[in-house]
Protein backbone atom coordinates (compact mmCIF):
# COMPACT_ATOMS: atom_id res chain seq x y z
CA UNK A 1 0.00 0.00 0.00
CA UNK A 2 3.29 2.18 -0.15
CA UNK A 3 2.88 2.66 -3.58
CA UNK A 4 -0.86 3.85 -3.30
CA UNK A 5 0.32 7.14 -0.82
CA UNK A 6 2.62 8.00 -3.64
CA UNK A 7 -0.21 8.04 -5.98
CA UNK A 8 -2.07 10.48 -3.70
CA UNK A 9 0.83 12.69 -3.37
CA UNK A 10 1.94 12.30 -7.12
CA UNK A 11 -1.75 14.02 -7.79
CA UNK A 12 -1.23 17.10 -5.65
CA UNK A 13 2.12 17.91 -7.55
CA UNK A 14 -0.26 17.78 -10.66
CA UNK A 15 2.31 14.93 -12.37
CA UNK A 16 0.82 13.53 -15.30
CA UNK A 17 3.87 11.08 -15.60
CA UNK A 18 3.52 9.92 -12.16
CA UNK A 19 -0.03 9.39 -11.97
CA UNK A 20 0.02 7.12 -15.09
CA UNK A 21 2.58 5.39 -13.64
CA UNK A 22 0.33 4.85 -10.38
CA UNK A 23 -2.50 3.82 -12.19
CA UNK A 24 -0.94 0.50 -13.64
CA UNK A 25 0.57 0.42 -9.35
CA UNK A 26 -2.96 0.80 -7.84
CA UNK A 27 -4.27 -2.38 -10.28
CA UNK A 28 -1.04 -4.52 -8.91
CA UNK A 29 -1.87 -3.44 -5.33
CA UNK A 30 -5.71 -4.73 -5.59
């Protein structure tokens, strides 16, 4: 679930790169 926080911090810097990259992370975490 490490991976999930950096999601929700990777959307308040706005980073398009990081959030696609945390999308594909969320899926592998569930």
């Amino acid at each position: 679930m490490k991976f999930a926080t950096v999601c929700t911090s990777s959307k308040n810097e706005s980073s398009r790169r990081r959030i696609m990259v945390c999308a594909p992370t969320n899926k592998a975490i569930a």
